[in-house]
Protein backbone atom coordinates (compact mmCIF):
# COMPACT_ATOMS: atom_id res chain seq x y z
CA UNK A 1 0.00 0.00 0.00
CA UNK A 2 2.77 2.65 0.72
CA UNK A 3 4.11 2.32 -3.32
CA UNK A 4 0.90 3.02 -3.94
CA UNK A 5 0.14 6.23 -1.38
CA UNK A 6 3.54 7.30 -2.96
CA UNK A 7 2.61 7.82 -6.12
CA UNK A 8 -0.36 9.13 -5.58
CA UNK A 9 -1.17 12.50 -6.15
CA UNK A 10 -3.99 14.35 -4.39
CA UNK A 11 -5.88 17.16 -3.86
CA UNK A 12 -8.91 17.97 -1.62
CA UNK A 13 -11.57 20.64 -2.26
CA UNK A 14 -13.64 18.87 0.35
CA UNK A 15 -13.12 17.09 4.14
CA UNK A 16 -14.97 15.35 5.60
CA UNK A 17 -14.20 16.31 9.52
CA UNK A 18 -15.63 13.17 11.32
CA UNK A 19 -13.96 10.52 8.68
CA UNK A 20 -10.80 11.99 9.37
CA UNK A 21 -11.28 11.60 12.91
CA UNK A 22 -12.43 8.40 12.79
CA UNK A 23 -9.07 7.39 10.51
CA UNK A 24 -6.03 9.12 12.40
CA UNK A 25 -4.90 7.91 15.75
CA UNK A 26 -2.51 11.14 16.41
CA UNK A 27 -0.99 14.04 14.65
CA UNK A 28 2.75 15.29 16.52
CA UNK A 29 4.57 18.38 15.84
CA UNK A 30 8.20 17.96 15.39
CA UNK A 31 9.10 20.97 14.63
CA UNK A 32 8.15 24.43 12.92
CA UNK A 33 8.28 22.79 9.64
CA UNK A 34 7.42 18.94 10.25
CA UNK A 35 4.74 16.64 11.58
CA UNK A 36 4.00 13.37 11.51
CA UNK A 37 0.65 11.87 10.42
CA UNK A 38 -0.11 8.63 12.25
CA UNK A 39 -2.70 6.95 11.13
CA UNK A 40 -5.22 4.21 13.27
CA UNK A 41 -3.83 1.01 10.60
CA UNK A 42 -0.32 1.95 11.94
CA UNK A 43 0.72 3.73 8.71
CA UNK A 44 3.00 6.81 9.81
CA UNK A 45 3.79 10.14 7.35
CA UNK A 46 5.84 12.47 8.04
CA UNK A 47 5.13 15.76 6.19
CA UNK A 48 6.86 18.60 5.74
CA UNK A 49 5.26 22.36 5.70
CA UNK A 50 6.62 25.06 3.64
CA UNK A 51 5.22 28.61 4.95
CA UNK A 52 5.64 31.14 2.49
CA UNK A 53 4.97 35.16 2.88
């Protein structure tokens, strides 16, 4: 499945709030621009954030 998530490309006009609370077990800040996504099957992203002005 990760291949798969990795080639993946997508965006989201719409969320649906309580799916994605129901789907991720905890979101943890690692720094100002990093998290990591974890994710109630055990799958773990980490994500970087780019904040531009």
């Amino acid at each position: 499945m990760d291949p798969c998530l990795k080639k993946t490309i997508c965006e989201a006009r719409e969320v649906d709030n309580d799916l994605v609370r129901r789907l991720l077990q905890n979101i943890k800040v690692i720094n100002e621009e990093l998290f990591e996504i974890q994710i109630k099957s055990g799958i773990v992203k980490k994500q970087r954030v780019s904040y531009y002005d």
